[in-house]
N, C-alpha and C. Protein backbone atom coordinates (compact mmCIF):
# COMPACT_ATOMS: atom_id res chain seq x y z
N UNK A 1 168.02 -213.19 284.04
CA UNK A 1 166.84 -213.97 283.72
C UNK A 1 165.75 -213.08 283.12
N UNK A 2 165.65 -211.98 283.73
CA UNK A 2 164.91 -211.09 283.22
C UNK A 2 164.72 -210.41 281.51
N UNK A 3 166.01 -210.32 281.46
CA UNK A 3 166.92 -209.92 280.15
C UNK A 3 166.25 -211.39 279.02
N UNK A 4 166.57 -212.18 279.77
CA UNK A 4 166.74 -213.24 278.92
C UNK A 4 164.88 -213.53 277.84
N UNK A 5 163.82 -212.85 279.54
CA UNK A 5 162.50 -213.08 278.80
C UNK A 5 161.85 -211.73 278.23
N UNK A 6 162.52 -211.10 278.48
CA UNK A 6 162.57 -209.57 277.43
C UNK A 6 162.48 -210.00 276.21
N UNK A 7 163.75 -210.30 276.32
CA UNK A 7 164.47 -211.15 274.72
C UNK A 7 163.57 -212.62 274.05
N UNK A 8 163.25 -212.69 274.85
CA UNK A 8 161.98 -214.33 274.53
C UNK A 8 160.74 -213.52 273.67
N UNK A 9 160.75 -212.87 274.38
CA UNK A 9 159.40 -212.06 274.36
C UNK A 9 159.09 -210.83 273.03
N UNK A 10 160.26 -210.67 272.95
CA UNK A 10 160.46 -209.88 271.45
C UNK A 10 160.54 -210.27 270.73
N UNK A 11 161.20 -212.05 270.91
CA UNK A 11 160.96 -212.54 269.43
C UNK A 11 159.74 -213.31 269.39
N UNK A 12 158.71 -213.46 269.90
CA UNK A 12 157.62 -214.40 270.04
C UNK A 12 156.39 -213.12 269.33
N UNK A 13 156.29 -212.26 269.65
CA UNK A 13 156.28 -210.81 268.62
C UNK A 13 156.42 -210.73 267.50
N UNK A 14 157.86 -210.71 267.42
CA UNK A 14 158.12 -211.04 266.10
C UNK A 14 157.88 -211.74 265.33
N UNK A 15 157.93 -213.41 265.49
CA UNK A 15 157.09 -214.27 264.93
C UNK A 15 155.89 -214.49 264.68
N UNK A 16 154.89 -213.68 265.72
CA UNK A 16 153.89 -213.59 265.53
C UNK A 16 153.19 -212.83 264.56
N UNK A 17 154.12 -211.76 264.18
CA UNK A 17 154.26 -210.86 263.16
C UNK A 17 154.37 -211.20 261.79
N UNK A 18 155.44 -212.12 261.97
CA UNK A 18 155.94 -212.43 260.59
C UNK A 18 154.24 -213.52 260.22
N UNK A 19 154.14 -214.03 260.91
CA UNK A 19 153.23 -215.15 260.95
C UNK A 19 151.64 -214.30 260.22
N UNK A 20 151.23 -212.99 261.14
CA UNK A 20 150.38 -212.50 260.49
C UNK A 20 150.44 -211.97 258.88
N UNK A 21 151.72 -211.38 258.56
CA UNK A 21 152.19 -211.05 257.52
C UNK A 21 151.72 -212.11 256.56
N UNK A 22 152.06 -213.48 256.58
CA UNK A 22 152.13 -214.26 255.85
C UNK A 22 150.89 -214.85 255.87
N UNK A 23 149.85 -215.08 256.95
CA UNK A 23 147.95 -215.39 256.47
C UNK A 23 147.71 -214.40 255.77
N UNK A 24 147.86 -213.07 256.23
CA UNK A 24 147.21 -211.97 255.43
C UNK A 24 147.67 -211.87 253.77
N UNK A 25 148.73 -212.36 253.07
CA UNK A 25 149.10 -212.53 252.21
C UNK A 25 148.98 -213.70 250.89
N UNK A 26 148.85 -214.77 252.34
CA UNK A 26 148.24 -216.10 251.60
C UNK A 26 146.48 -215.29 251.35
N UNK A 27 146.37 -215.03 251.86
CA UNK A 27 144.90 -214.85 252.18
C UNK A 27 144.22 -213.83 250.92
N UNK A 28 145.02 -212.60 250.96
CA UNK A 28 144.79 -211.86 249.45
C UNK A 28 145.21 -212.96 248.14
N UNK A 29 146.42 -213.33 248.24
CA UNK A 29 146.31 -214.28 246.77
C UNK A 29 145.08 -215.02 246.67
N UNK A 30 145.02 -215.82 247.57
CA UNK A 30 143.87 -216.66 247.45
C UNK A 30 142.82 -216.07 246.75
N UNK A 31 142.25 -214.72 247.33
CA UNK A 31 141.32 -213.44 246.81
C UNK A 31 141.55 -213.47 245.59
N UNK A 32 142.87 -213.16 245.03
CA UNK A 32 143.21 -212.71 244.08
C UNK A 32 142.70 -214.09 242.94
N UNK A 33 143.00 -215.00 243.34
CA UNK A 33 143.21 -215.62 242.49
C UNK A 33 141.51 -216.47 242.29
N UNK A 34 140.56 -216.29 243.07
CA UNK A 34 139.00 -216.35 243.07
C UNK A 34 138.93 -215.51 242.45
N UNK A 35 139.08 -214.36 242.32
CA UNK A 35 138.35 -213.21 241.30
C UNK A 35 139.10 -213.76 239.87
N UNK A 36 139.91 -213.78 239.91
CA UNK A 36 140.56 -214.16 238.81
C UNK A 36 139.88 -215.52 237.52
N UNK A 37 139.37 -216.34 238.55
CA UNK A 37 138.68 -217.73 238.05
C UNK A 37 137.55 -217.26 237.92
N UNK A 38 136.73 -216.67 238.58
CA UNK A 38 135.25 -215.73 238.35
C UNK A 38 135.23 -214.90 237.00
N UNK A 39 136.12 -214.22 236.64
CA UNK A 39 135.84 -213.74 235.81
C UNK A 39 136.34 -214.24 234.45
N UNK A 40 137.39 -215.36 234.50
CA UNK A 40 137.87 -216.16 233.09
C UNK A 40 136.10 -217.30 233.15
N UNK A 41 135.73 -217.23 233.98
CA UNK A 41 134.13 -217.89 233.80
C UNK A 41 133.29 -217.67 233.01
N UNK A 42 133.23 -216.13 233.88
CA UNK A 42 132.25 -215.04 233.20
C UNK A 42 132.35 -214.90 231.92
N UNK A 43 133.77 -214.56 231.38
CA UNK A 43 133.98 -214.68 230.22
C UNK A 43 134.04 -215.79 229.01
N UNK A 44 134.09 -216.86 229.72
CA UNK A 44 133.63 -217.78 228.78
C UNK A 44 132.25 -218.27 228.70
N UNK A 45 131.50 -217.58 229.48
CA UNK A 45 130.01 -217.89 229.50
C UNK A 45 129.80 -217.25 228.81
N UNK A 46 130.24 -215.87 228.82
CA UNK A 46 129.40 -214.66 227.67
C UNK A 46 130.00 -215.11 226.41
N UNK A 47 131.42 -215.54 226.12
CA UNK A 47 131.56 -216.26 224.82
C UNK A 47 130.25 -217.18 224.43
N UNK A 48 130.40 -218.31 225.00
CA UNK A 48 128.85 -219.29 224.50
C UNK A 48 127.84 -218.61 224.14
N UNK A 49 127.43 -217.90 225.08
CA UNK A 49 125.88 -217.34 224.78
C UNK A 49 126.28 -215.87 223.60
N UNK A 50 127.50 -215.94 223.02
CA UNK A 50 127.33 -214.57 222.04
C UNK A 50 127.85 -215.45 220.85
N UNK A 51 128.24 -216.84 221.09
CA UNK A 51 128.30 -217.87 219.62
C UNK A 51 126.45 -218.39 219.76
N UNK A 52 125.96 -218.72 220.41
CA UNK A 52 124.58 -219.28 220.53
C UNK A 52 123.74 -217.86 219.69
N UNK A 53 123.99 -216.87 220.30
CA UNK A 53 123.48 -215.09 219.47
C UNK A 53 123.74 -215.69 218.22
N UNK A 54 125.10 -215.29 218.06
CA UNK A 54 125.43 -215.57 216.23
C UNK A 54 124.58 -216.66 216.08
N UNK A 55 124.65 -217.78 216.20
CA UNK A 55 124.44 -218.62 215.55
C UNK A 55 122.25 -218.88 215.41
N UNK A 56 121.98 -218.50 216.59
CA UNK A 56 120.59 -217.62 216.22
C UNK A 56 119.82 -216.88 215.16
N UNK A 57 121.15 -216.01 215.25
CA UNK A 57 120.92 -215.04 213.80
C UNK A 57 120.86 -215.69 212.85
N UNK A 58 122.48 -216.26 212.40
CA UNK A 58 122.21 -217.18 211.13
C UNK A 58 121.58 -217.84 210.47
N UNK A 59 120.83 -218.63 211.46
CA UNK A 59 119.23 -219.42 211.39
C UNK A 59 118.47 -218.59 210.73
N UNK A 60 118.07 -217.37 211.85
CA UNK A 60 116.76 -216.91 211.25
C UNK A 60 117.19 -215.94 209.95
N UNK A 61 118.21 -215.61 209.20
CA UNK A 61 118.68 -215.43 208.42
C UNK A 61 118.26 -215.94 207.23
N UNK A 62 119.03 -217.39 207.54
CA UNK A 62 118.63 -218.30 206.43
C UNK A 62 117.58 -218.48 206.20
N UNK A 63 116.80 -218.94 207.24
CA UNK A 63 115.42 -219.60 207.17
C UNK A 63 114.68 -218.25 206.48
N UNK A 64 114.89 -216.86 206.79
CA UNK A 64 114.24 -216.32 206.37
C UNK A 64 114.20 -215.66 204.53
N UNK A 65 115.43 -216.14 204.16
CA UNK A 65 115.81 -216.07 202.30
C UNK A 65 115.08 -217.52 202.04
N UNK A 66 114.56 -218.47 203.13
CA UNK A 66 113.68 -219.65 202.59
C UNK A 66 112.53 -219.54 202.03
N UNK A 67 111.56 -220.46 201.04
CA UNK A 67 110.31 -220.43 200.86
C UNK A 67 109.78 -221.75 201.71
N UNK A 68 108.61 -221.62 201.91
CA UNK A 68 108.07 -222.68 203.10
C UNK A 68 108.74 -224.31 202.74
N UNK A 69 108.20 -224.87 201.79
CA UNK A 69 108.43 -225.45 200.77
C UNK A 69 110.28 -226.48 200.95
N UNK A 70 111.20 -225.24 201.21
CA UNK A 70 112.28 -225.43 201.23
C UNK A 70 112.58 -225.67 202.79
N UNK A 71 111.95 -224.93 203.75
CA UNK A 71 112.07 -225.24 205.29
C UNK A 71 111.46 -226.04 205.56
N UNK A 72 110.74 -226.80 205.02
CA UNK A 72 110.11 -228.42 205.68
C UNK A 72 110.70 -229.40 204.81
N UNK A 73 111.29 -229.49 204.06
CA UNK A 73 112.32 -230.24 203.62
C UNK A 73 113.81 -230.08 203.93
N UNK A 74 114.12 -228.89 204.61
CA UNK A 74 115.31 -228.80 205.81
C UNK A 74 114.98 -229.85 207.02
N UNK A 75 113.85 -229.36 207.27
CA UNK A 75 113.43 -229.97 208.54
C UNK A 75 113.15 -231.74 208.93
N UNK A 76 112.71 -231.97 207.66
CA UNK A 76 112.37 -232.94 207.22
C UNK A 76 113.97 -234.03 207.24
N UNK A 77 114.68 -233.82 206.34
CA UNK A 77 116.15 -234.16 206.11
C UNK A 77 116.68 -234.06 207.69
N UNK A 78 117.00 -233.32 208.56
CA UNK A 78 117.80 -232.79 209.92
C UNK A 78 117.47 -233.49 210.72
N UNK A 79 115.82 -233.28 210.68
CA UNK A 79 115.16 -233.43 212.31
C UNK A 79 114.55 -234.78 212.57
N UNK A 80 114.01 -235.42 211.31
CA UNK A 80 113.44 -236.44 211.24
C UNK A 80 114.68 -237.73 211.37
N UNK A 81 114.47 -238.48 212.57
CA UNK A 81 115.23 -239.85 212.53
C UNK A 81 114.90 -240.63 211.88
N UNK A 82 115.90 -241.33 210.93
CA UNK A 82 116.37 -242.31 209.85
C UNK A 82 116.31 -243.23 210.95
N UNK A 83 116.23 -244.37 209.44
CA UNK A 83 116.90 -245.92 210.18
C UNK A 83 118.49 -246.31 210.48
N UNK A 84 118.44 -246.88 211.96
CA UNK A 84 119.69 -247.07 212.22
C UNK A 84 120.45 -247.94 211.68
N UNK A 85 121.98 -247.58 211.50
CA UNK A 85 123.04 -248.39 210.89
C UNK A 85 123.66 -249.65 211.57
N UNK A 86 123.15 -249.17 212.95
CA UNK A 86 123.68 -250.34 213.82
C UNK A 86 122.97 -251.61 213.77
N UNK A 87 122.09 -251.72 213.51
CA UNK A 87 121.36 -252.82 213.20
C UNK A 87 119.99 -253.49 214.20
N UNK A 88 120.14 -252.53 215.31
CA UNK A 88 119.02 -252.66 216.10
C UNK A 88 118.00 -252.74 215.40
């Protein structure tokens, strides 16, 4: 009987083992795979804001080979709402 909870007892150990093995493992992927989404983030945030840069530049680029003249008739054409097509 004795033998028998020796033997109980080594494998309840063991399982318990295997058992830690396997949170601690789930547990780094998991890690792994948060850093992983954090930084495909990061990186598509700094994409946007370095097309928003470019596209900044370009503006003041243009606008700046403009004469006044020509930028309020950009502005004018773009910014100013027309009459609607829908018929409201």
């Amino acid at each position: 009987m004795r033998a028998w909870l020796e033997r109980f007892q080594g494998m309840v150990v063991a399982a318990g083992a295997a058992i830690v093995l396997l949170l601690m493992a789930y547990l780094r992927g998991r890690g792994a795979g948060r850093s992983a989404e954090r930084e495909e983030r990061a990186n598509r945030i700094n994409g946007q804001a370095e097309r928003a840069r470019q596209e900044g530049k370009h503006v003041q680029e243009q606008t700046a080979r403009m004469d006044d003249a020509a930028i309020a008739a950009e502005l004018k054409r773009d910014w100013v709402r027309g009459a609607r097509k829908s018929g409201r």
